[in-house]
Protein backbone atom coordinates (compact mmCIF):
# COMPACT_ATOMS: atom_id res chain seq x y z
CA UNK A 1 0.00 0.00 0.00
CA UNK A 2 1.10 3.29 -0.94
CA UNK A 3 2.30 5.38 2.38
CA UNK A 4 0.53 8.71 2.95
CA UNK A 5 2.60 11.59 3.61
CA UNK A 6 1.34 14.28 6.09
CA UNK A 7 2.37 17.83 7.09
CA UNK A 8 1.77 17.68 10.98
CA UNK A 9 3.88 21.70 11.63
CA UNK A 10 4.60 25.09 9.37
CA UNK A 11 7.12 28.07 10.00
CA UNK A 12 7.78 31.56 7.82
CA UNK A 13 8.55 34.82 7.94
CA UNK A 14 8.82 37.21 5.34
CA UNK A 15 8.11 40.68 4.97
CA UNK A 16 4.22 40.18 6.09
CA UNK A 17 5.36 39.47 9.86
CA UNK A 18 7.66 36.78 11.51
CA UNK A 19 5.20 33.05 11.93
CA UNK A 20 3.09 31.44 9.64
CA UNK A 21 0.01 32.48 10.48
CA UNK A 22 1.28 36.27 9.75
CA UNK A 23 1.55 35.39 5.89
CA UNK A 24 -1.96 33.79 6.24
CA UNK A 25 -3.83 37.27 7.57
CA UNK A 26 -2.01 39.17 5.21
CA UNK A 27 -2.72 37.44 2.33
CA UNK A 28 -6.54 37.05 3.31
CA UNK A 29 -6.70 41.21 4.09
CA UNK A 30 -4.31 41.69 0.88
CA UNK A 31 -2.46 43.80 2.77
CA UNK A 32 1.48 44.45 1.76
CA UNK A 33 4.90 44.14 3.59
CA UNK A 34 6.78 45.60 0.46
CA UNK A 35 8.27 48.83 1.97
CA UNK A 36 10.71 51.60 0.28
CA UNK A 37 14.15 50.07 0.17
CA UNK A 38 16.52 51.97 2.49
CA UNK A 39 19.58 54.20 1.80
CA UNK A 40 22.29 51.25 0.41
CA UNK A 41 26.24 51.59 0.54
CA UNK A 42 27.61 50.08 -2.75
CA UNK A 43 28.93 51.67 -5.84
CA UNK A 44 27.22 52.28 -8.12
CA UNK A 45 23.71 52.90 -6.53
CA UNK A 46 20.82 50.31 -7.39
CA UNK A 47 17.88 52.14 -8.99
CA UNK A 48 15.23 49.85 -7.42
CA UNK A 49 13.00 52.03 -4.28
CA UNK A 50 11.01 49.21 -3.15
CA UNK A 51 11.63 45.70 -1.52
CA UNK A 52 10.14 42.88 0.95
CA UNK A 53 12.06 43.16 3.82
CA UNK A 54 11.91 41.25 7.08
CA UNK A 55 11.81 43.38 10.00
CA UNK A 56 11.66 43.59 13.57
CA UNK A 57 13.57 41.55 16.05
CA UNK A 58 13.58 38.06 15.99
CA UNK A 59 13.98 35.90 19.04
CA UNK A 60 17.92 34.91 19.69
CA UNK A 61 17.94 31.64 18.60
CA UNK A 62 21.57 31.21 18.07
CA UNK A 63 25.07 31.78 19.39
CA UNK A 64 27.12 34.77 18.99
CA UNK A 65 29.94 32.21 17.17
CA UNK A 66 27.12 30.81 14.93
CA UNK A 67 25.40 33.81 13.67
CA UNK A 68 29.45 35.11 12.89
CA UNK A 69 29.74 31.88 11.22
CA UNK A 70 26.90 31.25 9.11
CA UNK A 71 24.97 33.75 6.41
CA UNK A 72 21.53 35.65 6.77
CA UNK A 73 20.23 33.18 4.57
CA UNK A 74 20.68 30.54 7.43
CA UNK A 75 19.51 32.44 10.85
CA UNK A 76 16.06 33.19 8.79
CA UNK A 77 15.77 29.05 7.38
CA UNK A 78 16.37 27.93 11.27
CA UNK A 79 14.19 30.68 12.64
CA UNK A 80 11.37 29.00 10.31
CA UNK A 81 12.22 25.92 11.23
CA UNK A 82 12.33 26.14 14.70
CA UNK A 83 8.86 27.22 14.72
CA UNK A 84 7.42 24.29 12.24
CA UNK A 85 9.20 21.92 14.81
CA UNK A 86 7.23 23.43 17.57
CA UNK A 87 4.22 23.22 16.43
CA UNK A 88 4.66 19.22 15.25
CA UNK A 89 6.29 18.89 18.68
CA UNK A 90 9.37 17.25 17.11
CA UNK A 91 11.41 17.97 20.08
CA UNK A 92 11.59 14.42 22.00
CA UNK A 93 12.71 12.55 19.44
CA UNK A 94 14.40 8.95 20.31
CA UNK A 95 18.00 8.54 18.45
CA UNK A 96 16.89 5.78 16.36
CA UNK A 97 13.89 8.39 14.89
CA UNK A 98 16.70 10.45 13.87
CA UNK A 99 18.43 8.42 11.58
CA UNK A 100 14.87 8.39 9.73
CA UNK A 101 14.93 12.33 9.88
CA UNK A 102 15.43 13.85 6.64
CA UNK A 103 16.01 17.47 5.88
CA UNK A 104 15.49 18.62 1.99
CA UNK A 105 16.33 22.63 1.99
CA UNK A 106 15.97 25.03 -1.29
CA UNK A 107 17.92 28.58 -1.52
CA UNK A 108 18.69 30.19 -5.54
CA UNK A 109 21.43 31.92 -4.49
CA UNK A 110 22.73 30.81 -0.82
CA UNK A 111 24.79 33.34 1.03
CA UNK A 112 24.46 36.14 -0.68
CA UNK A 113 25.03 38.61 2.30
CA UNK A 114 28.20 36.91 3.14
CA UNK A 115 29.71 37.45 -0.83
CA UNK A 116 28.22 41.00 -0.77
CA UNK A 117 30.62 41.51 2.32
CA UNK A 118 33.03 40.06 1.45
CA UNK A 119 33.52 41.77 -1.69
CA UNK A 120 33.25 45.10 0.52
CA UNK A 121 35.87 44.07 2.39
CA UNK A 122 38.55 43.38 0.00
CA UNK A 123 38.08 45.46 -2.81
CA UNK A 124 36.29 48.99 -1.28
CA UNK A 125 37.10 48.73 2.49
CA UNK A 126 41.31 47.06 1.32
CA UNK A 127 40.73 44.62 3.47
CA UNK A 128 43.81 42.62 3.01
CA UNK A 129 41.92 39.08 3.83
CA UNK A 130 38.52 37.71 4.00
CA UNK A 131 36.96 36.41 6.86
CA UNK A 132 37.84 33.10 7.75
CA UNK A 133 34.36 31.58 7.74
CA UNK A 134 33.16 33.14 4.22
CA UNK A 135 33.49 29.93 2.59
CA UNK A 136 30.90 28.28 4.90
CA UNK A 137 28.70 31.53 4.85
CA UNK A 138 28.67 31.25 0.48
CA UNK A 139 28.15 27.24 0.44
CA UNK A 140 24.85 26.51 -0.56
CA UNK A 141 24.27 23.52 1.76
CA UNK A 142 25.13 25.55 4.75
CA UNK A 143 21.67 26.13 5.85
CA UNK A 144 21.19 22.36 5.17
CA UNK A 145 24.02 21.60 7.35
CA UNK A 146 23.11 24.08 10.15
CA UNK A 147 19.51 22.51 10.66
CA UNK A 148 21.10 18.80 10.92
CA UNK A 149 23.51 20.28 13.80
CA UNK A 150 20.30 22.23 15.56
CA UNK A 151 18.14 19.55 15.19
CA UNK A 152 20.25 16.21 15.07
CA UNK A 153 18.39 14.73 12.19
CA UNK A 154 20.60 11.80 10.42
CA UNK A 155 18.48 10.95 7.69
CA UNK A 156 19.10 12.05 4.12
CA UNK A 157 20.34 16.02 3.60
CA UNK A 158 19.72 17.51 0.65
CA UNK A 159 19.93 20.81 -0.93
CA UNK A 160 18.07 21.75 -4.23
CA UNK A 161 19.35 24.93 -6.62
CA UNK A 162 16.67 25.15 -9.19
CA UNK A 163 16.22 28.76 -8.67
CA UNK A 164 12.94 30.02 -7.92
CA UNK A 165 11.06 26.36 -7.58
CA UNK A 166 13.86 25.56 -5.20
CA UNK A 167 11.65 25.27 -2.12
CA UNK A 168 9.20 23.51 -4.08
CA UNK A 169 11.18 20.81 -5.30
CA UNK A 170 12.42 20.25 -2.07
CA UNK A 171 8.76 19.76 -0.48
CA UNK A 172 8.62 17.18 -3.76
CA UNK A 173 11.38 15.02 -2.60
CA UNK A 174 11.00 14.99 0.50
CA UNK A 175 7.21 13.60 -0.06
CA UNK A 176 8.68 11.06 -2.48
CA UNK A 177 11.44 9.84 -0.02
CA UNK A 178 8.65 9.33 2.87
CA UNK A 179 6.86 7.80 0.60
CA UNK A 180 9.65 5.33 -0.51
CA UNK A 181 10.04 4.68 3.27
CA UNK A 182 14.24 6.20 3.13
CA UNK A 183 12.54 8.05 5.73
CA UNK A 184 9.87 8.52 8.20
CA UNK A 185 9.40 12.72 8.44
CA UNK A 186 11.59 15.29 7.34
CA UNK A 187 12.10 19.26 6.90
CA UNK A 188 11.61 20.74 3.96
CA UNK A 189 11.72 24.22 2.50
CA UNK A 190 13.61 26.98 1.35
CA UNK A 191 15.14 30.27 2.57
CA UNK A 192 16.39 33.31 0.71
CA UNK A 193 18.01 36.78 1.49
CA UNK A 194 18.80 38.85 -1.73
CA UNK A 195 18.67 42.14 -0.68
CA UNK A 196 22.07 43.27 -1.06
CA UNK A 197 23.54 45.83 -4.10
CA UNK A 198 25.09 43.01 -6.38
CA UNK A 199 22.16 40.93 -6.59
CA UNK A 200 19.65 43.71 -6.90
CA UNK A 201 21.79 44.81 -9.88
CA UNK A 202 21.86 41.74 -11.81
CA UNK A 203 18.23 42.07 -11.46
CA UNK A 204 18.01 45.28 -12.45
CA UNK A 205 20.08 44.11 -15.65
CA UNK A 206 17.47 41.68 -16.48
CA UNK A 207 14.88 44.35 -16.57
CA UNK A 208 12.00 42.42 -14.40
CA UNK A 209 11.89 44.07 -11.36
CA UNK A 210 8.26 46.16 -10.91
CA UNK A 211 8.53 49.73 -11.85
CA UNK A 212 7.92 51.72 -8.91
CA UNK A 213 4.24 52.95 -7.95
CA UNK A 214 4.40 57.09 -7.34
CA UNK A 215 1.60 56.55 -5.46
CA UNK A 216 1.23 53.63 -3.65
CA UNK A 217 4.25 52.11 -3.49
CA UNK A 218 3.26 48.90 -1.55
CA UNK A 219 1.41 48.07 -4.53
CA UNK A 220 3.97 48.16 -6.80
CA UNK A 221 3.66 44.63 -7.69
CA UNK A 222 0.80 43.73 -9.28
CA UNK A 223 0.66 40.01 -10.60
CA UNK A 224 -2.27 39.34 -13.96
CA UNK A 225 -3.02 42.78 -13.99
CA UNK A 226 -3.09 45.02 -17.54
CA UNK A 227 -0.67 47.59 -15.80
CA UNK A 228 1.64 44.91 -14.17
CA UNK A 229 5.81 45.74 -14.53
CA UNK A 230 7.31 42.70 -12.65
CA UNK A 231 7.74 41.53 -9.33
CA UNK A 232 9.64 42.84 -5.95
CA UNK A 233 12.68 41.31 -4.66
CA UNK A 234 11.40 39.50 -1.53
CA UNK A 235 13.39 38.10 1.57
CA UNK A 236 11.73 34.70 3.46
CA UNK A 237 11.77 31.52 4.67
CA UNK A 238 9.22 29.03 4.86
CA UNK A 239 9.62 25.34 6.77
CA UNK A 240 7.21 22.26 6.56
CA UNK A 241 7.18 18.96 8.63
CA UNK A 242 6.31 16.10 6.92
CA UNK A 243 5.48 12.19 7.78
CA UNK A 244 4.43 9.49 7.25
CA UNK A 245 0.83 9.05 8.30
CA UNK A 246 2.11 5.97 10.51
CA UNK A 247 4.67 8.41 12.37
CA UNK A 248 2.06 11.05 12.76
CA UNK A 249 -0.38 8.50 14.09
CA UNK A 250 2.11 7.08 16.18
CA UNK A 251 3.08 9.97 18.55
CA UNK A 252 -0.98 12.16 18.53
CA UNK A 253 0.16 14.51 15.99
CA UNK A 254 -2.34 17.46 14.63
CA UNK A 255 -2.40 16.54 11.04
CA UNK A 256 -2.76 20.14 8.90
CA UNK A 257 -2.67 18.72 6.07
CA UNK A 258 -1.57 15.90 3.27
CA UNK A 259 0.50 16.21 0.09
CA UNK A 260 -1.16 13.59 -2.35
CA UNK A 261 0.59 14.68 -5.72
CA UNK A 262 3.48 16.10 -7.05
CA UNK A 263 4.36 17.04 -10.67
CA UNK A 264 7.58 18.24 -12.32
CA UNK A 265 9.16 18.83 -15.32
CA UNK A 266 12.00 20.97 -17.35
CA UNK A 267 11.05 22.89 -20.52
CA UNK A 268 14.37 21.94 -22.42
CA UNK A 269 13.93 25.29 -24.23
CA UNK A 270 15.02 28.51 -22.98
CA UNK A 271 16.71 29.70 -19.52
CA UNK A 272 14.37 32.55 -18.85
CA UNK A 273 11.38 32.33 -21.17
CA UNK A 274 8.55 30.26 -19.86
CA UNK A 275 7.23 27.23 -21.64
CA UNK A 276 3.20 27.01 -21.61
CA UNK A 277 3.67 23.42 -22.43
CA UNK A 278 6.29 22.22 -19.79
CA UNK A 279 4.21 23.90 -17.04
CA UNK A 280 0.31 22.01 -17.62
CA UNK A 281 2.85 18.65 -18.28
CA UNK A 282 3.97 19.35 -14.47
CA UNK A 283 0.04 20.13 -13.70
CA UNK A 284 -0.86 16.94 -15.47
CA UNK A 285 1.51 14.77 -13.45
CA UNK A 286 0.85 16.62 -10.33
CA UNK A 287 -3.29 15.53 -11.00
CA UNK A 288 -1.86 12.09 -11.78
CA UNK A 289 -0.07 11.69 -8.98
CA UNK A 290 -2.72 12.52 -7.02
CA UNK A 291 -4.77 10.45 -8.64
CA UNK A 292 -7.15 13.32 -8.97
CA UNK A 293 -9.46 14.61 -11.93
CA UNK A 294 -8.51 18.40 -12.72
CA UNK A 295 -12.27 18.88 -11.77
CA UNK A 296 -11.82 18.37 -8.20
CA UNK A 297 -9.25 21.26 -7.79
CA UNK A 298 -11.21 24.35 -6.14
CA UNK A 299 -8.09 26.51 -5.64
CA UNK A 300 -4.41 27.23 -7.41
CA UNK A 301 -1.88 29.44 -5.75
CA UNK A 302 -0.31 30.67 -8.79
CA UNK A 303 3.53 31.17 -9.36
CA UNK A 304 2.10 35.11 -10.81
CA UNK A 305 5.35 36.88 -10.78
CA UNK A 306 4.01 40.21 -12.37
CA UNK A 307 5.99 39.97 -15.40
CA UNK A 308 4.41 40.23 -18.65
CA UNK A 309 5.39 37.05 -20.74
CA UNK A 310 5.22 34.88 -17.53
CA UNK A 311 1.84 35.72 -16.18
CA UNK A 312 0.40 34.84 -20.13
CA UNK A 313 1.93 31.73 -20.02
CA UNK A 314 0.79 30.61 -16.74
CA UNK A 315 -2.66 31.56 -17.68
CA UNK A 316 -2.01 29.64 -20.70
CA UNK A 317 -1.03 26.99 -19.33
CA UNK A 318 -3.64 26.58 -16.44
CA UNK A 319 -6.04 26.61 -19.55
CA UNK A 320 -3.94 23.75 -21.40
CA UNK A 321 -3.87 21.16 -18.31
CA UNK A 322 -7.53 22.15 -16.91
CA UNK A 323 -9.59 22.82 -19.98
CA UNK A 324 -12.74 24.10 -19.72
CA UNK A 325 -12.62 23.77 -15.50
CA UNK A 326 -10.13 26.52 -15.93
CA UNK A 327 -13.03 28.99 -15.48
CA UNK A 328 -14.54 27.12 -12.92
CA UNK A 329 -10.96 27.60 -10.47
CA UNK A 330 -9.84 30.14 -8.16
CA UNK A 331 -6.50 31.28 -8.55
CA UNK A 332 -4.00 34.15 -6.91
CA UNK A 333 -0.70 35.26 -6.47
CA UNK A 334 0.08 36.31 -3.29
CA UNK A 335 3.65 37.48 -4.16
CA UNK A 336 1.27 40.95 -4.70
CA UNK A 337 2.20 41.48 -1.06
CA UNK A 338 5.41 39.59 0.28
CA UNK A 339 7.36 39.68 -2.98
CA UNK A 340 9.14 37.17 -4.89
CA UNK A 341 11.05 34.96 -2.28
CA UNK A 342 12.64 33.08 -4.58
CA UNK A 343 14.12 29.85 -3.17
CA UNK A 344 11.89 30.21 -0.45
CA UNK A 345 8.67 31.02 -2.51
CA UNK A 346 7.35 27.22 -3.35
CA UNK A 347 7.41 26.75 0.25
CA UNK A 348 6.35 30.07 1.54
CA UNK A 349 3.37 30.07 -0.90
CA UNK A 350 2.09 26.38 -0.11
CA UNK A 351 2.20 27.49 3.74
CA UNK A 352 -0.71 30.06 2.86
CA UNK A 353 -2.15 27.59 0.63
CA UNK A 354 -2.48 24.84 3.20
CA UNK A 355 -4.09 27.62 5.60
CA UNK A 356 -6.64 28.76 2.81
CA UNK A 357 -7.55 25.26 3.25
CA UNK A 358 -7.73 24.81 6.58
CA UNK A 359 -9.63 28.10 6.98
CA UNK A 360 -11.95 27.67 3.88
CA UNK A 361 -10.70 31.31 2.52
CA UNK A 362 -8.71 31.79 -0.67
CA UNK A 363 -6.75 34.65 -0.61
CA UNK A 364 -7.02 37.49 -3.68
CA UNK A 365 -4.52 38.63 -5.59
CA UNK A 366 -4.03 42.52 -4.60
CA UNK A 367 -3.77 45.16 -6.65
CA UNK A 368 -5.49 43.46 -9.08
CA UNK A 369 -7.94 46.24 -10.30
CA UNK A 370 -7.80 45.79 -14.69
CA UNK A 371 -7.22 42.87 -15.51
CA UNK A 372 -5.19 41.93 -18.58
CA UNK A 373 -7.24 40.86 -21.15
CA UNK A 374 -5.00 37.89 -21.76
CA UNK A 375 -5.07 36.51 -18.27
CA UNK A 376 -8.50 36.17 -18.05
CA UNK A 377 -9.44 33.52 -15.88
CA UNK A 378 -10.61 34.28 -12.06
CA UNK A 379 -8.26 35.36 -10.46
CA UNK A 380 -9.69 36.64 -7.57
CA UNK A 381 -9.16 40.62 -7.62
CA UNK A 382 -8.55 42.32 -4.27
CA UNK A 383 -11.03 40.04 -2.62
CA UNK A 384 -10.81 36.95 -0.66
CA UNK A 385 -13.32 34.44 -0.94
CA UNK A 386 -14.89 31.67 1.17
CA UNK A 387 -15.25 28.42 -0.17
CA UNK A 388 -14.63 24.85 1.32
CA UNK A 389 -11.07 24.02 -0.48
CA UNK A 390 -10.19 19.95 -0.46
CA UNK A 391 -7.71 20.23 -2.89
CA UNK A 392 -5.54 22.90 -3.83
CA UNK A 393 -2.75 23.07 -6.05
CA UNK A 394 0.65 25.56 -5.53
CA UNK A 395 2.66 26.07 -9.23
CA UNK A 396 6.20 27.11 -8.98
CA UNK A 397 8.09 27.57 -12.18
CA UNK A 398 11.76 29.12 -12.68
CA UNK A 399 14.37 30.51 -14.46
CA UNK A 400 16.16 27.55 -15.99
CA UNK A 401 12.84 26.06 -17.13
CA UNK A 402 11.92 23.97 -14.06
CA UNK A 403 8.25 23.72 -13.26
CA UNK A 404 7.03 21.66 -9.60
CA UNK A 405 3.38 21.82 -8.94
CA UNK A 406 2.21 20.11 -5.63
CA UNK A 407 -1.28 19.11 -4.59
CA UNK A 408 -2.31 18.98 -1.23
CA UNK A 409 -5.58 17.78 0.70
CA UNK A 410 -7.66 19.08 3.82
């Protein structure tokens, strides 16, 4: 018999507010983190004014020597962590649990604070050496690695790259090795922290960052809509526990939620231009996976970056894999409000999902006020709406031509 694979705890933060349940209200009340981007150091100055920007002060959750040691990127995956754990109650495990304990982690770009600094240091501060931990503050894997040492899981650790469906394909594997029985629950999600001069540049260079709104600048990104620019560089981190039904069972767990299908696929094509056909084939296996007909599916979180080929295509492509149910669906982009997170966006974005679910509310897409003609399918303008969701569906697709598209069951 095929194992079932549960979610049984969630943690994020972002720019909507520091726990889970922050990105929920937001999203429901369309309300926006993205904030004017502060003064920046760097030469020469990055023309983008707005970003999503985690604020505040977060709880000290690590050493001084650690948080010297490892990147931004890192504190804000275990900070989202730590709270998922808490709320499974994965604290007590035995030792023989832990060599069943998987952790699957997604970043794009990995320590990107650390190489911003570093180049500071040595070529406009003459700093005549780098710091001696820089190496482990770049590496990808880091934040991997730093979750195994907080948590002592043993199992399979795994980091996925695949820019902005990096999150999402590690929620993917993870529900395929707990379903293969390599493991028994694991962490998965994604954390990213891009806010620094280089990085904003390159994006700059690629001309798909949102133009900014005069004014209202929180609404600067504004995903299927006529007047849409691009998105907003956003900073987050999103965790999920999953397990097997047996280990949830086992120990009284509060089940959220189940993961029943996951699809993905590479377009083969182009790095940056999206491929209508690659994404429904990763819809399509996602509904066969799930053994589900595309009929049952009441609610999509769409990938809806704001920019103007990709929104097309995704409404394209929705139409392609769903037919005539296309109309029938409910679909929004919530990245309206917290930004595109990047290698933390799959995850972030299914976290909201799962609660639409749980709450029987799908969130709008904000700012949505004229539609494009071409992305005409519902996709729920400023609004939220309630509605009994069973099955919803979260698309991530990505520069590179990866599509991941997971379905998941109340």
């Amino acid at each position: 018999m095929k194992r079932r694979v549960v979610i049984t705890g969630i943690g994020a933060l972002s720019c909507l507010g520091n726990n889970a349940l922050c990105q929920y209200h937001a999203s429901v009340d369309a309300i926006s983190g993205i904030t004017e981007l502060p003064v920046m150091s760097g030469v020469p100055p990055v023309q983008t004014k707005i970003v999503g920007k985690i604020t505040g002060n977060l709880p000290n959750l690590l050493d001084n020597s650690t948080l010297k040691m490892f990147d931004q990127v890192s504190h804000i995956g275990w900070y989202a962590v730590h709270e998922a754990i808490a709320q499974a109650g994965l604290d007590s495990l035995r030792e023989e649990d832990l060599f069943r304990s998987g952790i699957f982690w997604g970043t794009g770009l990995g320590g990107a604070t650390t190489i911003e600094e570093t180049y500071d240091d040595l070529f406009l501060k003459k700093k005549g050496r780098a710091k001696p931990y820089t190496v482990i503050g770049v590496m990808a894997n880091s934040t991997a690695a730093l979750l195994s040492m907080k948590t002592k899981f043993q199992g399979p650790c795994i980091t996925y790259a695949t820019a902005c469906t990096s999150s999402a394909h590690a929620i993917g594997e993870a529900f395929r090795q707990i379903l293969g029985g390599y493991c028994d629950r694991a962490i998965a999600g994604g954390s990213e922290s891009m806010n620094q001069n280089a990085a904003l540049h390159g994006w700059e260079a690629l001309r798909t960052l949102a133009q900014y709104d005069e004014k209202k600048p929180y609404a600067s990104c504004k995903p299927f809509s006529k007047n849409r620019s691009g998105f907003v560089i956003g900073e987050g981190s999103a965790a999920l526990i999953l397990e097997s039904y047996e280990s949830a069972i086992a120990r009284g767990a509060n089940i959220l939620a189940e993961i029943i299908g996951y699809g993905t696929t590479v377009n083969g094509s182009h790095i940056t231009k999206p491929n209508v056909m690659g994404q429904a084939r990763a819809i399509q296996n996602a509904l066969t996976d799930a053994n589900l007909s595309f009929s049952e599916i009441t609610y999509v979180n769409a990938h809806g970056t704001a920019t103007i080929i990709g929104d097309i295509a995704e409404t394209e492509s929705i139409k392609l894999a769903f037919g005539d149910h296309a109309n029938s669906l409910l679909i929004s982009s919530t990245k309206a409000i917290h930004g595109h997170t990047f290698g933390a966006a799959g995850a972030l974005e299914l976290i909201i999902t799962i609660q639409a679910q749980i709450n029987g509310v799908a969130p709008p897409t904000a700012f949505l006020d004229e539609a494009d003609p071409e992305c005409n399918l519902n996709f729920i303008p400023n609004q939220a709406v309630e509605i009994p969701i069973k099955y919803a569906m979260s698309n991530s697709f990505a520069f590179g031509g990866s599509n991941v598209v997971i379905i998941t069951k109340v």
